[in-house]
Protein backbone atom coordinates (compact mmCIF):
# COMPACT_ATOMS: atom_id res chain seq x y z
CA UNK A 1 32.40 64.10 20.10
CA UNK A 2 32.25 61.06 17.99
CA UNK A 3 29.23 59.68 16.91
CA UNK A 4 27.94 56.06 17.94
CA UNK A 5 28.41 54.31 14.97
CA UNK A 6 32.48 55.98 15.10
CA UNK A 7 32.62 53.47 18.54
CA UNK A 8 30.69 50.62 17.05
CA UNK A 9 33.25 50.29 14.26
CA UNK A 10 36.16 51.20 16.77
CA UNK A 11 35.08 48.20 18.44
CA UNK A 12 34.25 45.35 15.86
CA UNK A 13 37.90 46.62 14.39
CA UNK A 14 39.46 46.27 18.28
CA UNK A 15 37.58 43.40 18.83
CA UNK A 16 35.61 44.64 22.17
CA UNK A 17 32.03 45.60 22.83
CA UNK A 18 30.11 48.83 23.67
CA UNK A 19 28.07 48.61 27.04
CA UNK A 20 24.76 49.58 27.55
CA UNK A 21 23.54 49.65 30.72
CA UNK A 22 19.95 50.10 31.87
CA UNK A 23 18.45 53.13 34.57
CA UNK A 24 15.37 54.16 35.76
CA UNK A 25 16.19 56.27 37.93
CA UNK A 26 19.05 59.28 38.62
CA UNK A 27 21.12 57.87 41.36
CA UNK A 28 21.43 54.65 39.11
CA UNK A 29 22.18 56.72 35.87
CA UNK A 30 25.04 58.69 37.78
CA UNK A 31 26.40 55.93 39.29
CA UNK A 32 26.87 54.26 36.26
CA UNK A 33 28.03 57.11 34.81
CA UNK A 34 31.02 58.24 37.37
CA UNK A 35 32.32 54.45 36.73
CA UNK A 36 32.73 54.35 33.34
CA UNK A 37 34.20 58.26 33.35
CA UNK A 38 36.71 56.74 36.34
CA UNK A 39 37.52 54.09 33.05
CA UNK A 40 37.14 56.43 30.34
CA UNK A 41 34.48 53.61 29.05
CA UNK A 42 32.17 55.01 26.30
CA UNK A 43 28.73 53.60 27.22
CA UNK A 44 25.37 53.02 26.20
CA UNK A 45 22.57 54.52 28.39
CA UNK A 46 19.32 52.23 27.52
CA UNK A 47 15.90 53.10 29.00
CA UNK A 48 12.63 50.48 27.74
CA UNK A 49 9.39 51.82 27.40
CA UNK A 50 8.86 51.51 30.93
CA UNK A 51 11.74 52.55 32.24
CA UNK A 52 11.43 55.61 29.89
CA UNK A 53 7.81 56.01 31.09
CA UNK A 54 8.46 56.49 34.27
CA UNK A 55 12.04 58.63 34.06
CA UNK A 56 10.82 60.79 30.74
CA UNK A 57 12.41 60.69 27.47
CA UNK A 58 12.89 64.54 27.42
CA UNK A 59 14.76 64.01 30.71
CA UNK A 60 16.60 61.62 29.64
CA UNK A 61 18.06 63.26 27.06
CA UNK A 62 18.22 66.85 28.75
CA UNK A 63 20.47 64.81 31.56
CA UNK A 64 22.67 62.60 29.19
CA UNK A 65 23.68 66.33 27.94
CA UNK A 66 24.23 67.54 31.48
CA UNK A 67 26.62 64.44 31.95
CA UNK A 68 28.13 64.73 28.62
CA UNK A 69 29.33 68.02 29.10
CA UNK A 70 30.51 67.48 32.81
CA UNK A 71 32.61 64.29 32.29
CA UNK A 72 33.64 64.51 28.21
CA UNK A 73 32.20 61.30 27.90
CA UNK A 74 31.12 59.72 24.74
CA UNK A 75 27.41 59.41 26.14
CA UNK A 76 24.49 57.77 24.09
CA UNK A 77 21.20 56.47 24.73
CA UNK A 78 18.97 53.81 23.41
CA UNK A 79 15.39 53.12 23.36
CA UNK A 80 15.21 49.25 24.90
CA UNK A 81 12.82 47.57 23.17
CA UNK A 82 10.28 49.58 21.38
CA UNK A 83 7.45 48.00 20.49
CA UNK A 84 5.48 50.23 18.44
CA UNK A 85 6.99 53.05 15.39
CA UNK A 86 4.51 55.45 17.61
CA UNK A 87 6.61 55.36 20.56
CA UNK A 88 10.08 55.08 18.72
CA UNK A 89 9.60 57.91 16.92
CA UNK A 90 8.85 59.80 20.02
CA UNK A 91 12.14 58.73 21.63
CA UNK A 92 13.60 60.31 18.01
CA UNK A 93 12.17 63.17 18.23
CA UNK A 94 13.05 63.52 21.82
CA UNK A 95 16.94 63.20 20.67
CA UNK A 96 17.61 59.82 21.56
CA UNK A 97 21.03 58.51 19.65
CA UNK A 98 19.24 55.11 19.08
CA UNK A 99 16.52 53.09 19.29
CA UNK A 100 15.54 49.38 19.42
CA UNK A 101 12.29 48.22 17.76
CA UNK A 102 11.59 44.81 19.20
CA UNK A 103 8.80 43.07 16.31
CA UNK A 104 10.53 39.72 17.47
CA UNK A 105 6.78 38.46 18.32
CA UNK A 106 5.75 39.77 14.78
CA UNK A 107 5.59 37.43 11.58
CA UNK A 108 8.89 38.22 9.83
CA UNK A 109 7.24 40.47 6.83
CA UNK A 110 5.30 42.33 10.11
CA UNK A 111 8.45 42.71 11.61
CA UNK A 112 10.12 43.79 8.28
CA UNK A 113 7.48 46.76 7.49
CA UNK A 114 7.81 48.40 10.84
CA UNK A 115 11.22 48.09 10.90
CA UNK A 116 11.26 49.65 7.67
CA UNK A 117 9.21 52.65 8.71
CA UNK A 118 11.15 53.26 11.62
CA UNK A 119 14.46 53.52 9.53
CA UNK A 120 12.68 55.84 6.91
CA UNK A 121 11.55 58.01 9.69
CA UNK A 122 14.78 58.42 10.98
CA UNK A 123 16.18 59.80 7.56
CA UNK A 124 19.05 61.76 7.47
CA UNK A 125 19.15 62.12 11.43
CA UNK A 126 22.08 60.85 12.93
CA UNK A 127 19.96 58.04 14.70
CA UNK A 128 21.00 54.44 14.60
CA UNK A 129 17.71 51.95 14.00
CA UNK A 130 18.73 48.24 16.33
CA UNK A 131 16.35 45.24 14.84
CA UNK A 132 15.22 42.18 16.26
CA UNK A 133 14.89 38.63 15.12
CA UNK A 134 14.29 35.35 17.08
CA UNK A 135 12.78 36.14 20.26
CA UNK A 136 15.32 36.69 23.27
CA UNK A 137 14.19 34.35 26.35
CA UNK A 138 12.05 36.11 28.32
CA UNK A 139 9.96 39.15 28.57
CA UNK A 140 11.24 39.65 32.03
CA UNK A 141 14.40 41.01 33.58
CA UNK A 142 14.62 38.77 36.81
CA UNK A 143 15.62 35.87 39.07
CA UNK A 144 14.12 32.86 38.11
CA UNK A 145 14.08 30.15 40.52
CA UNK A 146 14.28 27.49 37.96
CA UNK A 147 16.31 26.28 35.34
CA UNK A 148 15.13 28.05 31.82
CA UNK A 149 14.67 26.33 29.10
CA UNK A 150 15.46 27.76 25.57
CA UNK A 151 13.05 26.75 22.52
CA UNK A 152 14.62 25.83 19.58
CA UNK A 153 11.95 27.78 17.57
CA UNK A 154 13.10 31.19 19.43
CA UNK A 155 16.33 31.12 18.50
CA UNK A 156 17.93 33.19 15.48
CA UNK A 157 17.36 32.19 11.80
CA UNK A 158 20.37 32.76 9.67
CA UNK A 159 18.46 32.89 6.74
CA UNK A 160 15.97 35.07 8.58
CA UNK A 161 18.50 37.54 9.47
CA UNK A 162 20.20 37.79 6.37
CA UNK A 163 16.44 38.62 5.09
CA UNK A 164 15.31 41.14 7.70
CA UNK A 165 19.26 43.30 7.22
CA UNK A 166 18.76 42.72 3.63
CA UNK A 167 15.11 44.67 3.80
CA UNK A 168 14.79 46.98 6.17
CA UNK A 169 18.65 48.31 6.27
CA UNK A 170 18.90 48.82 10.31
CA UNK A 171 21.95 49.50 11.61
CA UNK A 172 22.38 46.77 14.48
CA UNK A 173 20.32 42.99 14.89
CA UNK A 174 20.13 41.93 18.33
CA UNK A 175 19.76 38.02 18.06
CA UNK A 176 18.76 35.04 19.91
CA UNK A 177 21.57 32.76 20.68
CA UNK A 178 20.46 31.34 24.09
CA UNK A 179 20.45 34.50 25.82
CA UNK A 180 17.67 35.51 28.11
CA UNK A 181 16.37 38.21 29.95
CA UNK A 182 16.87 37.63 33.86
CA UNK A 183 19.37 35.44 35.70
CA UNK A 184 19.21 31.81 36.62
CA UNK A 185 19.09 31.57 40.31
CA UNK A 186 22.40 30.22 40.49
CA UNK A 187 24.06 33.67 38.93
CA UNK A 188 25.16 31.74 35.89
CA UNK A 189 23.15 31.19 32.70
CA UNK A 190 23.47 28.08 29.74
CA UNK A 191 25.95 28.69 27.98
CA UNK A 192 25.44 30.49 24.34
CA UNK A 193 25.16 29.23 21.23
CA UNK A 194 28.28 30.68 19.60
CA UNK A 195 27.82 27.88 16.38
CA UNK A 196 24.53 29.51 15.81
CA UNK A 197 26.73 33.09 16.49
CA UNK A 198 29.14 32.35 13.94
CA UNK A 199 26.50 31.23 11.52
CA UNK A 200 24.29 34.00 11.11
CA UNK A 201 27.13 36.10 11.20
CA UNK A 202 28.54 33.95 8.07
CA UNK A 203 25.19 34.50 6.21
CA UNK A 204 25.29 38.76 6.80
CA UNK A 205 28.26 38.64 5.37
CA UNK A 206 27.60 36.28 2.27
CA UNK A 207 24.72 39.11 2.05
CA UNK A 208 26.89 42.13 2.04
CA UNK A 209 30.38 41.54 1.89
CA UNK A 210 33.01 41.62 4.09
CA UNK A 211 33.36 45.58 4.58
CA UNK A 212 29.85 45.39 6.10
CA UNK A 213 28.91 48.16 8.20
CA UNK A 214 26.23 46.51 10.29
CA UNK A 215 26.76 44.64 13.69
CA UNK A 216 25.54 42.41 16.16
CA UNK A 217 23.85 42.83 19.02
CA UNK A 218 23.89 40.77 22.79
CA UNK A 219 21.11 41.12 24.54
CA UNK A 220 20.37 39.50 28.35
CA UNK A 221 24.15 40.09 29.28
CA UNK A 222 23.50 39.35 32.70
CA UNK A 223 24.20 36.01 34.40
CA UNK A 224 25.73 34.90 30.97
CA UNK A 225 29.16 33.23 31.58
CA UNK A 226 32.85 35.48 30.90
CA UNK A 227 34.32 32.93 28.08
CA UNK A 228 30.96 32.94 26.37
CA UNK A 229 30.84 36.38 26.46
CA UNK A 230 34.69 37.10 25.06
CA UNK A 231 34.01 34.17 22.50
CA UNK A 232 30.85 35.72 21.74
CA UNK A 233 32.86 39.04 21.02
CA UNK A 234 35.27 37.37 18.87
CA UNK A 235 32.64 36.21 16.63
CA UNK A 236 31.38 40.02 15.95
CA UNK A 237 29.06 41.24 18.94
CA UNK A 238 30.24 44.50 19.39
CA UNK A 239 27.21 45.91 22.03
CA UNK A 240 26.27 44.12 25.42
CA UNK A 241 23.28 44.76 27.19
CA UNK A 242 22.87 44.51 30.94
CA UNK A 243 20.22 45.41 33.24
CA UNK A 244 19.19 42.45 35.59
CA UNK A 245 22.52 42.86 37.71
CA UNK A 246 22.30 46.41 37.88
CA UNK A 247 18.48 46.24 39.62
CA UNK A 248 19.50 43.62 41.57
CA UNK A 249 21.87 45.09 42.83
CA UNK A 250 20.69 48.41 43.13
CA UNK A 251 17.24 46.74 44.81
CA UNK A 252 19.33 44.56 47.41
CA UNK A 253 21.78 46.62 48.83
CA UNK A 254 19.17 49.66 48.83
CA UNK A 255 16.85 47.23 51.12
CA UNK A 256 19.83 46.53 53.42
CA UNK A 257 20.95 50.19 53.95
CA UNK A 258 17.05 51.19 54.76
CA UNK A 259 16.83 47.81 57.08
CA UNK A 260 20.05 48.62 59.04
CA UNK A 261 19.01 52.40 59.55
CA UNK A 262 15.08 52.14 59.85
CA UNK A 263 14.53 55.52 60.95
CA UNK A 264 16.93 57.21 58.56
CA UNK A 265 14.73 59.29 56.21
CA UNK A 266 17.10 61.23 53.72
CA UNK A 267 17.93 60.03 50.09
CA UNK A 268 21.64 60.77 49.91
CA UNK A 269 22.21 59.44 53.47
CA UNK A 270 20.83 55.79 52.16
CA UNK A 271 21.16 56.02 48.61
CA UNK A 272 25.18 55.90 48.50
CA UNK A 273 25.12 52.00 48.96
CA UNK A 274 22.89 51.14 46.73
CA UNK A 275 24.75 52.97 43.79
CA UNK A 276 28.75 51.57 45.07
CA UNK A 277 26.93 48.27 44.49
CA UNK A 278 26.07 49.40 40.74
CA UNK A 279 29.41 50.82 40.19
CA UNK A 280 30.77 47.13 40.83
CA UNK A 281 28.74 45.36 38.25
CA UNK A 282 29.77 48.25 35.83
CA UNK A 283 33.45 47.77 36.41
CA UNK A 284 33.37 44.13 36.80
CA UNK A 285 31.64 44.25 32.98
CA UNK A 286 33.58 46.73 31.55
CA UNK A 287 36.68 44.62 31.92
CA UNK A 288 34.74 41.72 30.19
CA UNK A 289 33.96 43.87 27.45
CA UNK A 290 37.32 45.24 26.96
CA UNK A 291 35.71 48.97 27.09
CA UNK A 292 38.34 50.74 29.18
CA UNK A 293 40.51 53.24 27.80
CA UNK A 294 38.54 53.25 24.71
CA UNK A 295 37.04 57.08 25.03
């Protein structure tokens, strides 16, 4: 099998993006899973720290072999937001393909040395190191009942990014474009700020030429609008993160099949409907991504 960085390169030079989507727990992994084997869809399994706290990052990875082997599938998974080098380097050593330190709420130099450390640590394992700078939104992955408001302050630096690749040498930079965690409660979030997009992409390139083998990284997929999205991988984002959609979804319809059948006491009898209603957001965002057929 191809390694990740073979499918992040396939897909800045194809112009499409790699999805990651978020689980906590096995009926939502498999689900997710199935769909994008059904679309021969190489994906991105992500897990945060408490998502991987309560799942296990040993099972984790013992199960994304499992489902490796079963469906052929290019496979990989990434620590979410890590927010200490203690607890990525257990998700490392644990045999995760990737992870995400999140120092976005660090002073840049902060967020520079234990970035650093993490990408020494990693050495010459075949571990990808995803960096953070601007902070994203929110903390939270929810429904907020109000309109959110952006601050100019969080957004993306370009100068700060070009900075931050320049020093610590990480593979991917998730940045903060007027993305958020969580969905508006109308299902659709502000549009992005591709400008901003197409200027710090400018300044990573004025820092290491045009052959550069870094990329860009979306997080708070969910809610944001289609065009911004396809713009948005035009302009280099070749990874997507969703999660929001996939809970609610999961959360809602499981709700509904334990309110219609009130007595009904076994998993797999109330389980199914809560993972066909994950399988839809997967498909629905794997043809916005452009992901199909790319296995």
């Amino acid at each position: 099998m191809k390694n990740l960085k073979y499918y992040f390169k396939k897909a800045q030079k194809e112009g499409w993006a790699m999805p990651q989507f978020n689980f906590s727990d096995f009926s939502q992994m498999k689900a997710i899973v199935e769909k994008c084997a059904e679309l021969k869809s190489p994906v991105i399994l992500g897990t945060s720290e408490g998502e991987s706290k309560f799942f296990g990052l040993e099972e984790a990875v013992a199960l994304r072999d499992v489902l490796r082997k079963k469906t052929g599938l290019p496979i990989f998974l990434n620590l979410d937001h890590g927010k200490s080098f203690e607890y990525s380097k257990m998700a490392i050593d644990a045999g995760y393909d990737m992870v995400h330190f999140d120092g976005s709420k660090l002073p840049l130099p902060k967020n520079i040395e234990i970035t650093k450390k993490v990408k020494k640590y990693v050495g010459w394992k075949d571990v990808l190191v995803e960096g953070e700078v601007g902070r994203i939104g929110t903390d939270s992955s929810k429904i907020y009942s109000e309109k959110f408001e952006i601050k100019e302050d969080d957004l993306t630096k370009p100068g700060h990014a070009k900075e931050y690749i320049k020093k610590t040498g990480v593979n991917l930079l998730a940045v903060s474009i007027g993305n958020f965690h969580g969905i508006e409660v109308s299902g659709i979030d502000p549009n992005l700020r591709l400008d901003l997009l197409a200027k710090i992409q400018e300044a990573l390139r004025r820092a290491q030429g045009k052959n550069s083998a870094e990329f860009l990284v979306l997080h708070g997929g969910s809610g944001t609008q289609d065009d911004d999205i396809k713009e948005a991988i035009k302009l280099g984002i070749v990874k997507i993160n969703i999660n929001t959609e996939l809970r609610s979804a999961f959360s809602e319809n499981l709700r509904r099949a334990l309110a219609e059948n009130p007595e009904e006491a076994i998993p797999y009898k109330f389980l199914p409907l809560a993972q066909e209603a994950v399988t839809k957001v997967v498909e629905r965002k794997i043809g916005i991504f452009g992901s199909a057929n790319k296995a």
